[in-house]
PDB file of N, CA and C in Angstrom:
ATOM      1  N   UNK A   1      38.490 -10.465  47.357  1.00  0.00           N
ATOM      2  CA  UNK A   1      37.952  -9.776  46.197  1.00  0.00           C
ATOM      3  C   UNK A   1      36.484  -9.427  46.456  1.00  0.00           C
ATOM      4  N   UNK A   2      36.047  -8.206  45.825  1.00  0.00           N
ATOM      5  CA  UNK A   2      34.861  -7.897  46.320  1.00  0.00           C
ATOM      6  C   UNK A   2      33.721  -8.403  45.013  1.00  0.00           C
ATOM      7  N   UNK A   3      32.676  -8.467  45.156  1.00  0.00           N
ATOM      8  CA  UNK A   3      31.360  -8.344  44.232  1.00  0.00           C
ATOM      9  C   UNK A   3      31.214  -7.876  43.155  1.00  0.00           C
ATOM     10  N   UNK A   4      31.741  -6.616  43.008  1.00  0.00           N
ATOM     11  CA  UNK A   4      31.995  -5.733  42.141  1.00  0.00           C
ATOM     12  C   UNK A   4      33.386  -5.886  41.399  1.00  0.00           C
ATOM     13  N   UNK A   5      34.012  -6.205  41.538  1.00  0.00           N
ATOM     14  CA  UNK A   5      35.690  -6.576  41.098  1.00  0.00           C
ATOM     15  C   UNK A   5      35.646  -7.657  39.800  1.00  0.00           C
ATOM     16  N   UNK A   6      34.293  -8.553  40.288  1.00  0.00           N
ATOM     17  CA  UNK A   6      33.916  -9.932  39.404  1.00  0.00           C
ATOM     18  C   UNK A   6      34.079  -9.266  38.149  1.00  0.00           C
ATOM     19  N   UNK A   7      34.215  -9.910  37.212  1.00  0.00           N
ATOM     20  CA  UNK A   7      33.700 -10.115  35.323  1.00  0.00           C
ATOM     21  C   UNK A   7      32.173 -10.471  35.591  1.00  0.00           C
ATOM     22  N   UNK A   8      31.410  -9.699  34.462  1.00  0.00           N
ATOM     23  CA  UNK A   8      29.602 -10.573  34.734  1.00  0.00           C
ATOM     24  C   UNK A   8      29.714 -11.623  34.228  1.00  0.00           C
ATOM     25  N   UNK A   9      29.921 -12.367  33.866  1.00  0.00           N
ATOM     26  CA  UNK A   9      29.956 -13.898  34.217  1.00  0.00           C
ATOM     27  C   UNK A   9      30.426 -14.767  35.354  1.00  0.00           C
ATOM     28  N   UNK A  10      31.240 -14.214  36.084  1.00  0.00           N
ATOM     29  CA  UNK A  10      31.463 -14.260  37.282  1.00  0.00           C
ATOM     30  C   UNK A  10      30.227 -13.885  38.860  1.00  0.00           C
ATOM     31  N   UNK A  11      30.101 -12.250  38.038  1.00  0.00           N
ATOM     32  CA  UNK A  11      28.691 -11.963  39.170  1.00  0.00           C
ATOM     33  C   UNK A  11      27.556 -13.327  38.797  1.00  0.00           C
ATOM     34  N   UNK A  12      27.667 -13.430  37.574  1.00  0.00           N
ATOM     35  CA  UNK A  12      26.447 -14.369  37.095  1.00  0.00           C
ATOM     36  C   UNK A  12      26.300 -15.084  38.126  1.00  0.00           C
ATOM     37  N   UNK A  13      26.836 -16.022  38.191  1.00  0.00           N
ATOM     38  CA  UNK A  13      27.344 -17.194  38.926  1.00  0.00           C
ATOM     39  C   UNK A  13      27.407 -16.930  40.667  1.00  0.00           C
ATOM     40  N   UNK A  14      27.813 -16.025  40.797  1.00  0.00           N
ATOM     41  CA  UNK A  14      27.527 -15.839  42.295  1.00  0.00           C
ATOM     42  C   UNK A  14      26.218 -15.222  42.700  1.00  0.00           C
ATOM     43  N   UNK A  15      25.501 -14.607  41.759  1.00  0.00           N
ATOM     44  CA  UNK A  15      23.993 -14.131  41.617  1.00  0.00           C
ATOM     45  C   UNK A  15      23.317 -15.927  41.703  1.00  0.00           C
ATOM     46  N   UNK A  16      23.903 -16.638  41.152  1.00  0.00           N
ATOM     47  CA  UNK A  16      23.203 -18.432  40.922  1.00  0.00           C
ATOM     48  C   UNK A  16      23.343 -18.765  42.535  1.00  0.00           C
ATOM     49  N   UNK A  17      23.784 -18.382  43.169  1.00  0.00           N
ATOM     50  CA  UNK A  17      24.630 -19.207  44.160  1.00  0.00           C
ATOM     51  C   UNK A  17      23.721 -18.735  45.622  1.00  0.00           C
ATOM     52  N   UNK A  18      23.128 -17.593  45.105  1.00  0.00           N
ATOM     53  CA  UNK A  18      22.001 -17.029  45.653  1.00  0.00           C
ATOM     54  C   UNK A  18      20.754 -17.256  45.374  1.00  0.00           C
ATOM     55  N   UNK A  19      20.516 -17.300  44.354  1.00  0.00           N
ATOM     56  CA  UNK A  19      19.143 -17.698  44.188  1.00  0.00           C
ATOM     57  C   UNK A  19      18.564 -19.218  44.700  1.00  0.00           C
ATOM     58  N   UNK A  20      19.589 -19.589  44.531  1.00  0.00           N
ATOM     59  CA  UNK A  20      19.503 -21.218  45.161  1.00  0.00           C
ATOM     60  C   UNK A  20      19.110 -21.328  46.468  1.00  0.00           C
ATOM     61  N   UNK A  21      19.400 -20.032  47.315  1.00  0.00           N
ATOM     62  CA  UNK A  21      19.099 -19.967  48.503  1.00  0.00           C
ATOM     63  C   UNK A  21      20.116 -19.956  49.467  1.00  0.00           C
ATOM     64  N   UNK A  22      21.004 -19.436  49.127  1.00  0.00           N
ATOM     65  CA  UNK A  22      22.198 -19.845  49.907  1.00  0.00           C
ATOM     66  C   UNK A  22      22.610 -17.591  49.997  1.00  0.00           C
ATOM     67  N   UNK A  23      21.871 -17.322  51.039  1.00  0.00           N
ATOM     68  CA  UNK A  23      21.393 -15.937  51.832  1.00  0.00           C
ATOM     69  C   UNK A  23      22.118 -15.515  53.296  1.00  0.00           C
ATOM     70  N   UNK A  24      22.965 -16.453  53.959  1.00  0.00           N
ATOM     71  CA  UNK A  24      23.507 -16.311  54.554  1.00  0.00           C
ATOM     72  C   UNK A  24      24.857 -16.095  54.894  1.00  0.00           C
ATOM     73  N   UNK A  25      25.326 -14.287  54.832  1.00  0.00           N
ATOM     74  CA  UNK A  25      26.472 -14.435  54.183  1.00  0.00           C
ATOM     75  C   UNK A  25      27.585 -14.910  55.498  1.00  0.00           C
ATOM     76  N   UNK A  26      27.950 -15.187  56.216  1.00  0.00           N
ATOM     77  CA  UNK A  26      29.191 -16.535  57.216  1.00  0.00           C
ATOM     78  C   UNK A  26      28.689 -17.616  56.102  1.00  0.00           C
ATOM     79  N   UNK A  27      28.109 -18.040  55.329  1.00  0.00           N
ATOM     80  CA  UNK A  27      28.119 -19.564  54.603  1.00  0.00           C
ATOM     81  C   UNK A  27      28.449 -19.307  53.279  1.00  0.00           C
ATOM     82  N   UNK A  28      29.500 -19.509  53.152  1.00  0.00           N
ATOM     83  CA  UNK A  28      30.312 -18.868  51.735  1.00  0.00           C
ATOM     84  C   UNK A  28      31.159 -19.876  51.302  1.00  0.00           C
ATOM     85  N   UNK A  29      31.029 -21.346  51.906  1.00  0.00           N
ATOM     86  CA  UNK A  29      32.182 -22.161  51.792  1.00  0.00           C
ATOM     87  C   UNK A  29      31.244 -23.189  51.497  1.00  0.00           C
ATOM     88  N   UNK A  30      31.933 -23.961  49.735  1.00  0.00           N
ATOM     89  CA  UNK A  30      31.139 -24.768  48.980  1.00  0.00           C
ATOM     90  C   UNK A  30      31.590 -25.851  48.597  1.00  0.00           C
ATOM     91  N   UNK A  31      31.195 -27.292  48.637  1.00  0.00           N
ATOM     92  CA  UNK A  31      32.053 -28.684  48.133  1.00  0.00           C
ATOM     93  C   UNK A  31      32.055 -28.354  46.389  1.00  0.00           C
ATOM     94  N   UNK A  32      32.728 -28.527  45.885  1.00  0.00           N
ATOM     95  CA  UNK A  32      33.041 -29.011  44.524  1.00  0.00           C
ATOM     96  C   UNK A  32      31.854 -29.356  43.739  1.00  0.00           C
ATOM     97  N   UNK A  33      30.928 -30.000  44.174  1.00  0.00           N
ATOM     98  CA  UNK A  33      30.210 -31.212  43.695  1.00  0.00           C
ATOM     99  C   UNK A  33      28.650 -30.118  43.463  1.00  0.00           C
ATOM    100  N   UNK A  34      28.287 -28.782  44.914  1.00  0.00           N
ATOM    101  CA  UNK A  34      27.957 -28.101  44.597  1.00  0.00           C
ATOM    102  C   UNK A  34      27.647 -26.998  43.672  1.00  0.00           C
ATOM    103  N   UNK A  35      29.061 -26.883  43.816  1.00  0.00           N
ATOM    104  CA  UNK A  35      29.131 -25.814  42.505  1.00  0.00           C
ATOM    105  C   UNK A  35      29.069 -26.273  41.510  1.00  0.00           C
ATOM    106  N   UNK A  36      29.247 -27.697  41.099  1.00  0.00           N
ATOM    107  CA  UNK A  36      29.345 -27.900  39.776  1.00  0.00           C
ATOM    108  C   UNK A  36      27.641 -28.266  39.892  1.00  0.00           C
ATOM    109  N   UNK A  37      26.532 -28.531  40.264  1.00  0.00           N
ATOM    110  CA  UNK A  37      25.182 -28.804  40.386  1.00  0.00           C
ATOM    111  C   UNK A  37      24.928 -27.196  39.730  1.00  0.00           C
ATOM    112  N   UNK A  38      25.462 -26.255  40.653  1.00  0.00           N
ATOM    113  CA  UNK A  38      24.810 -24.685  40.176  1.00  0.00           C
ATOM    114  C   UNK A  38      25.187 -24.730  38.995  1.00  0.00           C
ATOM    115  N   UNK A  39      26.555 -24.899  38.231  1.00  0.00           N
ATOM    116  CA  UNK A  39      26.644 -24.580  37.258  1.00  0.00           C
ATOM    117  C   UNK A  39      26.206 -25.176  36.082  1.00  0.00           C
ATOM    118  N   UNK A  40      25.630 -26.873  36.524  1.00  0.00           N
ATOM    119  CA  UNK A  40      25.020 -27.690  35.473  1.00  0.00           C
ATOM    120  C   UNK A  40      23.704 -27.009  35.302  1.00  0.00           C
ATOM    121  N   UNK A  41      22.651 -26.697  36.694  1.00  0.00           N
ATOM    122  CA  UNK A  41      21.633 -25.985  36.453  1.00  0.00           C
ATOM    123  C   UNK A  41      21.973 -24.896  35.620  1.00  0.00           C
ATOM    124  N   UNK A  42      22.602 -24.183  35.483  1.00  0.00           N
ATOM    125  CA  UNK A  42      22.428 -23.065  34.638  1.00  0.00           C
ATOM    126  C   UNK A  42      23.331 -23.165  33.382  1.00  0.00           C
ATOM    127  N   UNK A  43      23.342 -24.479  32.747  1.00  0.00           N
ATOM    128  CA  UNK A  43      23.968 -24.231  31.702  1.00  0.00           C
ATOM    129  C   UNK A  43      25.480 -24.381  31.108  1.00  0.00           C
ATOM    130  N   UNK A  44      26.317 -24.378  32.295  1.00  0.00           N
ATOM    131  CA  UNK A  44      27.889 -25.079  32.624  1.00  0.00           C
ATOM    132  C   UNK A  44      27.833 -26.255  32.090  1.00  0.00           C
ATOM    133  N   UNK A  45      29.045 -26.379  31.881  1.00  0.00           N
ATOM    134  CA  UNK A  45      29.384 -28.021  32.194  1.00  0.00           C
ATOM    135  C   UNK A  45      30.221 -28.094  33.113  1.00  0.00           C
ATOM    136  N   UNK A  46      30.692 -27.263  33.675  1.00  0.00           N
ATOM    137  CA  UNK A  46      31.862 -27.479  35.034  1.00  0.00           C
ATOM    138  C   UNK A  46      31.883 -26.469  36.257  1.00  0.00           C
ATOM    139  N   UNK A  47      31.760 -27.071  37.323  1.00  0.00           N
ATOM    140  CA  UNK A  47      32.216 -26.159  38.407  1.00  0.00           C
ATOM    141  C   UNK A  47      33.634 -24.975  37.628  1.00  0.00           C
ATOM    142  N   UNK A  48      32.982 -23.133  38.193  1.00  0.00           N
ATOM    143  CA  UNK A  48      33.649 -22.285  37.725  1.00  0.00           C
ATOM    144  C   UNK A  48      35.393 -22.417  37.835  1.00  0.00           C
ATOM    145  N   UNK A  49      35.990 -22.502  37.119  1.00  0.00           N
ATOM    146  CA  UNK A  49      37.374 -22.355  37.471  1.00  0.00           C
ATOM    147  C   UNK A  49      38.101 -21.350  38.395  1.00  0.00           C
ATOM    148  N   UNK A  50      37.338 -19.895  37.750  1.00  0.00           N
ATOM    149  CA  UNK A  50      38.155 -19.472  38.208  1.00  0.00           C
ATOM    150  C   UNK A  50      38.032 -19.599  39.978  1.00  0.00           C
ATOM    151  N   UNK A  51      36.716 -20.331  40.521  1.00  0.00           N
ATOM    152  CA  UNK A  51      36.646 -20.803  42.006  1.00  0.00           C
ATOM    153  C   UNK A  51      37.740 -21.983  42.348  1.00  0.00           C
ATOM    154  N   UNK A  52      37.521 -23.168  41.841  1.00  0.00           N
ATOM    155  CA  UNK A  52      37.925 -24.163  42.011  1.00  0.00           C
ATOM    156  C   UNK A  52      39.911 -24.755  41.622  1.00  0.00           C
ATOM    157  N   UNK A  53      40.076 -23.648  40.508  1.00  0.00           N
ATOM    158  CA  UNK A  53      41.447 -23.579  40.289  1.00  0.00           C
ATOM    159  C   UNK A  53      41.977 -22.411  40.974  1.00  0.00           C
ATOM    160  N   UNK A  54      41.677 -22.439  41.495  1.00  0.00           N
ATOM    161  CA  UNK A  54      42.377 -20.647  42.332  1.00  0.00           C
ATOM    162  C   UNK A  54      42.598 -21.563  43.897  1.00  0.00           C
ATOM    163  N   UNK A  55      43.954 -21.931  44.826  1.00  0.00           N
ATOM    164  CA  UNK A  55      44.433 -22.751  45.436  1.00  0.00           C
ATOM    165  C   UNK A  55      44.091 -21.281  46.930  1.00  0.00           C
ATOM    166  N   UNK A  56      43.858 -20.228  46.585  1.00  0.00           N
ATOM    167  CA  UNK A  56      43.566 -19.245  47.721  1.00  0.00           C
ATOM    168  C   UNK A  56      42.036 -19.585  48.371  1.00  0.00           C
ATOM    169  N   UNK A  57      41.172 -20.241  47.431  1.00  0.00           N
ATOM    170  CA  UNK A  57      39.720 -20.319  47.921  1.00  0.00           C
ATOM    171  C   UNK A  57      39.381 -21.776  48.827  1.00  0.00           C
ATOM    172  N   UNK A  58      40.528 -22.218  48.538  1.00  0.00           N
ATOM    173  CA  UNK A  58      40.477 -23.753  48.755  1.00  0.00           C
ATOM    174  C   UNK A  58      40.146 -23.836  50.674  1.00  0.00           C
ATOM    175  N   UNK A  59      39.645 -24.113  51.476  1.00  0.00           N
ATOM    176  CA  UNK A  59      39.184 -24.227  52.373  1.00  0.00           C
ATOM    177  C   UNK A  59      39.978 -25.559  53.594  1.00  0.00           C
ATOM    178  N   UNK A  60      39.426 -26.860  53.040  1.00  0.00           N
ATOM    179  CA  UNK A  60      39.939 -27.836  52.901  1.00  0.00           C
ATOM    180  C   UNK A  60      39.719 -28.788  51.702  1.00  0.00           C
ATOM    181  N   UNK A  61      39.911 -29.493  51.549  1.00  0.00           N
ATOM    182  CA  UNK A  61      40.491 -30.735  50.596  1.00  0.00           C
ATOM    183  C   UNK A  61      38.634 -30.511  49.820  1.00  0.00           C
ATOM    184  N   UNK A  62      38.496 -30.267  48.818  1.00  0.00           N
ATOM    185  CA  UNK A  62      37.106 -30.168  48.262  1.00  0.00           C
ATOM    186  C   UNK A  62      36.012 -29.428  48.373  1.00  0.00           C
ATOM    187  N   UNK A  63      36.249 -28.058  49.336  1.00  0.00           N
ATOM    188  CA  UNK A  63      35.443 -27.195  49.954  1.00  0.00           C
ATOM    189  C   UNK A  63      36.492 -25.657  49.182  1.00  0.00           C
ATOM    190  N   UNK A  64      35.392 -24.720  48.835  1.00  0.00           N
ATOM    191  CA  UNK A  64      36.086 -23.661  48.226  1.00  0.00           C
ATOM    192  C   UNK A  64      34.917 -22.600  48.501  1.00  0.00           C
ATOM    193  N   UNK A  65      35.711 -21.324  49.385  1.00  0.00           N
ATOM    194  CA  UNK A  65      35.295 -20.533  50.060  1.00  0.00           C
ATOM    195  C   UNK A  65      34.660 -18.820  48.079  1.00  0.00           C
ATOM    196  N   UNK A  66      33.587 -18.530  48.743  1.00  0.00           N
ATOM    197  CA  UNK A  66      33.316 -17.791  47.838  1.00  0.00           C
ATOM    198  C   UNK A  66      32.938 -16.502  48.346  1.00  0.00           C
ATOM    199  N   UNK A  67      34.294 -15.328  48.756  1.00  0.00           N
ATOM    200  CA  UNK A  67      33.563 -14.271  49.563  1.00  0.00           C
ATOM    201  C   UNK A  67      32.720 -13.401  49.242  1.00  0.00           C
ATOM    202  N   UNK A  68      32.932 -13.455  47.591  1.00  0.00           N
ATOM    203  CA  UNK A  68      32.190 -12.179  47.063  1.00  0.00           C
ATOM    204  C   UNK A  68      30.488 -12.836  46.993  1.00  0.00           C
ATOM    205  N   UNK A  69      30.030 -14.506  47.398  1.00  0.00           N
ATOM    206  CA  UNK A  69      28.567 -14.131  47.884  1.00  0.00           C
ATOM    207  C   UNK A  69      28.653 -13.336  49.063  1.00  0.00           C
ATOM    208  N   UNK A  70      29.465 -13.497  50.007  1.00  0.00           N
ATOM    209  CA  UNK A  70      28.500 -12.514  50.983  1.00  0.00           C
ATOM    210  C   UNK A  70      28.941 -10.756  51.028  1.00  0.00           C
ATOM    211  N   UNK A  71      29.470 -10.718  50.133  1.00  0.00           N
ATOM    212  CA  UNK A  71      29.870  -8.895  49.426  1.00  0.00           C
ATOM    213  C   UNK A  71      28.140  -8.645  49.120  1.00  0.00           C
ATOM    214  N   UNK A  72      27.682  -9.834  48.172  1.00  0.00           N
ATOM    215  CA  UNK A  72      26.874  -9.370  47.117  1.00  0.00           C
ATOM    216  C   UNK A  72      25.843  -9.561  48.215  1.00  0.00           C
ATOM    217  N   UNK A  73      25.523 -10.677  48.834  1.00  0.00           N
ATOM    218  CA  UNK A  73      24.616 -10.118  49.845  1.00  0.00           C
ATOM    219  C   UNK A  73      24.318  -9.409  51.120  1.00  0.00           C
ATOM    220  N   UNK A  74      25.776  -8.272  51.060  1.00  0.00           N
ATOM    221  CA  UNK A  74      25.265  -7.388  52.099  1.00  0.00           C
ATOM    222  C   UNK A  74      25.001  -6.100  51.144  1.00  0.00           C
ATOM    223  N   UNK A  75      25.638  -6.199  49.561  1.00  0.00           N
ATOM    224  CA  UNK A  75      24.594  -5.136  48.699  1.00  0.00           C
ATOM    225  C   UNK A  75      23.669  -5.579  48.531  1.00  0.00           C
ATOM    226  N   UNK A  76      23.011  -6.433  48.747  1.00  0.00           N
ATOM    227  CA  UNK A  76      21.461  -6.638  48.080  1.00  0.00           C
ATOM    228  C   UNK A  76      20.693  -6.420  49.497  1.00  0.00           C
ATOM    229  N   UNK A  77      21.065  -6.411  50.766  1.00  0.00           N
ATOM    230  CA  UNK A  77      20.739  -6.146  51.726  1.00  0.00           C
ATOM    231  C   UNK A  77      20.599  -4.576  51.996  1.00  0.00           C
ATOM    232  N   UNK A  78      21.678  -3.505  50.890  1.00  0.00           N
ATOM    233  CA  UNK A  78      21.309  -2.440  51.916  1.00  0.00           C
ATOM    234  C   UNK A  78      20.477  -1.513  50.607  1.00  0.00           C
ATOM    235  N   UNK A  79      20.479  -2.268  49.361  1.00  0.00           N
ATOM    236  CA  UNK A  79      19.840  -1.616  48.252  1.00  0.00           C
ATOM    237  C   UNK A  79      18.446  -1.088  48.239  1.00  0.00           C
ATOM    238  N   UNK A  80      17.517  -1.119  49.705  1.00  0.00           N
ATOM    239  CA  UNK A  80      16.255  -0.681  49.683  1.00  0.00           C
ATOM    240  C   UNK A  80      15.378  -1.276  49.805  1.00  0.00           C
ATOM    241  N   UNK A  81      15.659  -2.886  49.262  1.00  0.00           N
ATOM    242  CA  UNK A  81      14.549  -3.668  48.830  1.00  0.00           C
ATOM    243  C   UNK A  81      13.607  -3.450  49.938  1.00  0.00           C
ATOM    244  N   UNK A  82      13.697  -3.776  51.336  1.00  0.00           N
ATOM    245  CA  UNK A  82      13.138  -3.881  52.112  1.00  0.00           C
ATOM    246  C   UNK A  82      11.907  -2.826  52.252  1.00  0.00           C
ATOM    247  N   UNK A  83      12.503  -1.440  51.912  1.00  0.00           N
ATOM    248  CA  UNK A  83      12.025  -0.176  52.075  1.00  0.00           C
ATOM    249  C   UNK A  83      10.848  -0.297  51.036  1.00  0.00           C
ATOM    250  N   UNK A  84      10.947  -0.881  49.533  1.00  0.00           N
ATOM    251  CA  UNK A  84      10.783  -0.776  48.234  1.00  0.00           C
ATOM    252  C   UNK A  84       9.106  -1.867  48.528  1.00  0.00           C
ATOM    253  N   UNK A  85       9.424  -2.493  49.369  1.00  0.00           N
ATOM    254  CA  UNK A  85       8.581  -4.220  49.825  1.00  0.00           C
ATOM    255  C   UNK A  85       7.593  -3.566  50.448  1.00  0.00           C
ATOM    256  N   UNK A  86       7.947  -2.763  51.966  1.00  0.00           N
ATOM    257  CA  UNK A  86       7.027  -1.642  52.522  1.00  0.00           C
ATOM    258  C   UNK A  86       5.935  -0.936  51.652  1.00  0.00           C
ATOM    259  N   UNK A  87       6.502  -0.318  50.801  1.00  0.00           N
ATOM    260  CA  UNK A  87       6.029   0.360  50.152  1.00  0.00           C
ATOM    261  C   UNK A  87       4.545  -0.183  49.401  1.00  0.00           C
ATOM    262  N   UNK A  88       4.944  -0.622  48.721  1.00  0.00           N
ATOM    263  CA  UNK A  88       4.236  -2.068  48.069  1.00  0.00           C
ATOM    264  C   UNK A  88       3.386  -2.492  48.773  1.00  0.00           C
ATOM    265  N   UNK A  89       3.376  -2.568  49.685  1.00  0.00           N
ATOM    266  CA  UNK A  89       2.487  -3.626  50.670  1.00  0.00           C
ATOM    267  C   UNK A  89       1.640  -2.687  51.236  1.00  0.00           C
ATOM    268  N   UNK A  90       1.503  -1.271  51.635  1.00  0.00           N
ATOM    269  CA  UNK A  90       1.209  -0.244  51.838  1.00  0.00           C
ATOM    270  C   UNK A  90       0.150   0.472  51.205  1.00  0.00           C
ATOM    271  N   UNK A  91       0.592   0.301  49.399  1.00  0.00           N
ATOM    272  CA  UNK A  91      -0.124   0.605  48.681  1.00  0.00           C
ATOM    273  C   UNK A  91      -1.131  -0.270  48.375  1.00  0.00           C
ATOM    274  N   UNK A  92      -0.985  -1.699  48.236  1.00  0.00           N
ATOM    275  CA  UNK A  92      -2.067  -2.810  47.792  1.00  0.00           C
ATOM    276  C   UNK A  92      -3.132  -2.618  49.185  1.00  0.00           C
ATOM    277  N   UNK A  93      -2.578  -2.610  50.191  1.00  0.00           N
ATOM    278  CA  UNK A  93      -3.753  -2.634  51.342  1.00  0.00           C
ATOM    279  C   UNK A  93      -4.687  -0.890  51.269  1.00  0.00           C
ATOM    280  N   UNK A  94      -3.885   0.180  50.677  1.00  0.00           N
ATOM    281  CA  UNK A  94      -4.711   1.436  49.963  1.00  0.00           C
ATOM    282  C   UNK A  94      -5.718   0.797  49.120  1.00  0.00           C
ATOM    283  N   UNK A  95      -5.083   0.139  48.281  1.00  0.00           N
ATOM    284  CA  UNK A  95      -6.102  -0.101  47.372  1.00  0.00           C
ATOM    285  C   UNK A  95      -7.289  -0.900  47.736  1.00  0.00           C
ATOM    286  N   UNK A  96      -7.001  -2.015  48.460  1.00  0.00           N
ATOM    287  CA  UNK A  96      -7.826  -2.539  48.611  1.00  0.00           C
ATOM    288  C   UNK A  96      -8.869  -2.240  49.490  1.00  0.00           C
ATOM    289  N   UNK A  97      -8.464  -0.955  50.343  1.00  0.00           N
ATOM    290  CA  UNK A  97      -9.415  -0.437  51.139  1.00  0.00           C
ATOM    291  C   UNK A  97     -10.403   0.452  50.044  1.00  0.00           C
ATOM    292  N   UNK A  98      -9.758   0.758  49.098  1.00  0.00           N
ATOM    293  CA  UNK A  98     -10.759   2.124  48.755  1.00  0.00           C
ATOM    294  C   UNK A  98     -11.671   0.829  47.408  1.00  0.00           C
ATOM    295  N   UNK A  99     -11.339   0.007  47.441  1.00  0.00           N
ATOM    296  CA  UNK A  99     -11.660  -0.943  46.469  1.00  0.00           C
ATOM    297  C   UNK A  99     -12.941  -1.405  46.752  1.00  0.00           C
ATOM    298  N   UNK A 100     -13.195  -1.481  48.466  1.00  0.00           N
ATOM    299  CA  UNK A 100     -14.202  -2.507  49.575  1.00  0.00           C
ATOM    300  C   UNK A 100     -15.225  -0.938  49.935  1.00  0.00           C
ATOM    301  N   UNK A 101     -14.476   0.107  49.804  1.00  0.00           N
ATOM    302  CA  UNK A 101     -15.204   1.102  49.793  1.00  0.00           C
ATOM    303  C   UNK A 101     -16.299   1.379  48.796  1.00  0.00           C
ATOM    304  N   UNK A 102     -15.315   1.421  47.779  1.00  0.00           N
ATOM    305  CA  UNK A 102     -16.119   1.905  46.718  1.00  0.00           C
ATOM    306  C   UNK A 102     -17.708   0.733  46.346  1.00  0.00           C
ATOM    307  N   UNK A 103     -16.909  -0.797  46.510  1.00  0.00           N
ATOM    308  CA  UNK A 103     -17.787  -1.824  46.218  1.00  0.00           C
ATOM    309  C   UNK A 103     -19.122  -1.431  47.225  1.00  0.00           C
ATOM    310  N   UNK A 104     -18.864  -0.860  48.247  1.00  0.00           N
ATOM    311  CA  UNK A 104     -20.121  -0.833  49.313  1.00  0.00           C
ATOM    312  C   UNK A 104     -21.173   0.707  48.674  1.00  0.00           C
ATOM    313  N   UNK A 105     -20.531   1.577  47.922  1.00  0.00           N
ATOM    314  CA  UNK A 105     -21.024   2.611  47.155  1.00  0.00           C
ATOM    315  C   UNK A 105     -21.998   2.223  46.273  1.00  0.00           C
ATOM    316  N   UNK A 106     -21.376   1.069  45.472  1.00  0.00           N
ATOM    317  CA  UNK A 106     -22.372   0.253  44.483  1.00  0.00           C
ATOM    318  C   UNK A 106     -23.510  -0.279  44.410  1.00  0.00           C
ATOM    319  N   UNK A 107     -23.654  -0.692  46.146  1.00  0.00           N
ATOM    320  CA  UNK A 107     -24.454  -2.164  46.471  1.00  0.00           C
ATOM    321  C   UNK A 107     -25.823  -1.015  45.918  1.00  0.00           C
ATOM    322  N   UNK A 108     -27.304  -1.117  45.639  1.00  0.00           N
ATOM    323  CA  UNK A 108     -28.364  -0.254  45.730  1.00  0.00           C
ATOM    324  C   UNK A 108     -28.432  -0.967  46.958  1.00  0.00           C
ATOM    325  N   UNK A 109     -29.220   0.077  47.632  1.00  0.00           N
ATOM    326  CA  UNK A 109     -29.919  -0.095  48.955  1.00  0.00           C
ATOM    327  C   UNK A 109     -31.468   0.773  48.860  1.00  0.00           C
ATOM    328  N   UNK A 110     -32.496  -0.015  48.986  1.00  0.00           N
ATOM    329  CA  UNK A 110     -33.892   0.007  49.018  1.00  0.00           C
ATOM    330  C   UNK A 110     -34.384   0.655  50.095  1.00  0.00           C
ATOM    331  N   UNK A 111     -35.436   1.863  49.943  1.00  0.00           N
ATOM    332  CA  UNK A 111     -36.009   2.609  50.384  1.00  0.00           C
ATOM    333  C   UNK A 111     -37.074   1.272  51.217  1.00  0.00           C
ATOM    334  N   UNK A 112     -37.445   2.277  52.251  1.00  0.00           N
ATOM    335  CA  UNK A 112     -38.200   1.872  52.481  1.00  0.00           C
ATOM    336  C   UNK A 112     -39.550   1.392  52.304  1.00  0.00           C
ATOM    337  N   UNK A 113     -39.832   2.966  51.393  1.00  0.00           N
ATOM    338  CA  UNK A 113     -40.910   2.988  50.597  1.00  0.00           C
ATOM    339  C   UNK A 113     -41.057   1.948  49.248  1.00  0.00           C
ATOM    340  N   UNK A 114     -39.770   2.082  48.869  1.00  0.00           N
ATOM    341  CA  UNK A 114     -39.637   0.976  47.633  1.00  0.00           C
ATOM    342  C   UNK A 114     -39.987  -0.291  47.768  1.00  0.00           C
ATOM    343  N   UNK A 115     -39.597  -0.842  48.972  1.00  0.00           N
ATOM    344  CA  UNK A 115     -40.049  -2.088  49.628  1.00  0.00           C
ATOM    345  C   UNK A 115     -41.617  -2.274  49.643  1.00  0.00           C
ATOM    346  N   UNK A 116     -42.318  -1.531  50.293  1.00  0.00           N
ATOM    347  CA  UNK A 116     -43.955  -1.655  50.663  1.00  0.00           C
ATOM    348  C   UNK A 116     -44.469  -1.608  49.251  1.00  0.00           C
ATOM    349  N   UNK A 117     -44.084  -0.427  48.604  1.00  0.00           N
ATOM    350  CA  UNK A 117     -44.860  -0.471  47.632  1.00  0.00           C
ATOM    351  C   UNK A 117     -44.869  -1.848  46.569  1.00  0.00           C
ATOM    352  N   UNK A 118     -43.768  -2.422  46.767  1.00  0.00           N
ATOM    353  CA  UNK A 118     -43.919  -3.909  45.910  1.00  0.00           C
ATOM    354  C   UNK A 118     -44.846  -5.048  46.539  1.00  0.00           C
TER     355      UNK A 118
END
């Protein structure tokens, strides 16, 4: 099943499963005890069913495979971000150049004459 196929409460939950840090999509296969931690953090009281009762995800004996994280993170991989990050980073170092510029515009700088005559 793909990423998109989910119910959003479903994406929810596999969006959780990511944020946690778990970015590597070959690592898609989760103990029980895990999922039910993600889902207590966010508010569950139980590891998702429809993961854990579904006998197709089952891996071995307490391990349950979740493909649609790594669906969702090869869309979040090709959505731009990277491009979007560039960008960003591009512009703050603009700014901050014309920022160090401008500050050096400001400084007064004293004549020579201004000097002696004091």
């Amino acid at each position: 099943m793909k990423y998109t196929d989910l119910k959003a409460k479903q994406q929810e939950f596999v969006q959780w499963l990511f944020d946690d840090g778990n970015h590597d999509q070959d690592k898609t296969t989760f103990q029980r005890g895990y999922l039910k931690r993600i889902a207590n953090d966010n508010g569950m009281g139980w590891a998702p069913a429809w993961i854990v009762k579904d006998t197709n995800r089952v891996s071995k004996r307490g391990f349950y495979i979740v493909p649609e994280l790594a669906d969702f993170i090869r869309s979040a991989g090709d959505d731009g971000a990277e491009d979007e990050e560039d960008v960003l980073i591009e512009r703050m170092r603009d700014e901050a150049a014309s920022e160090s510029e401008s500050s050096l515009e400001e400084i007064p700088v004293e004549s020579s004459a201004q000097t002696v005559a004091v």
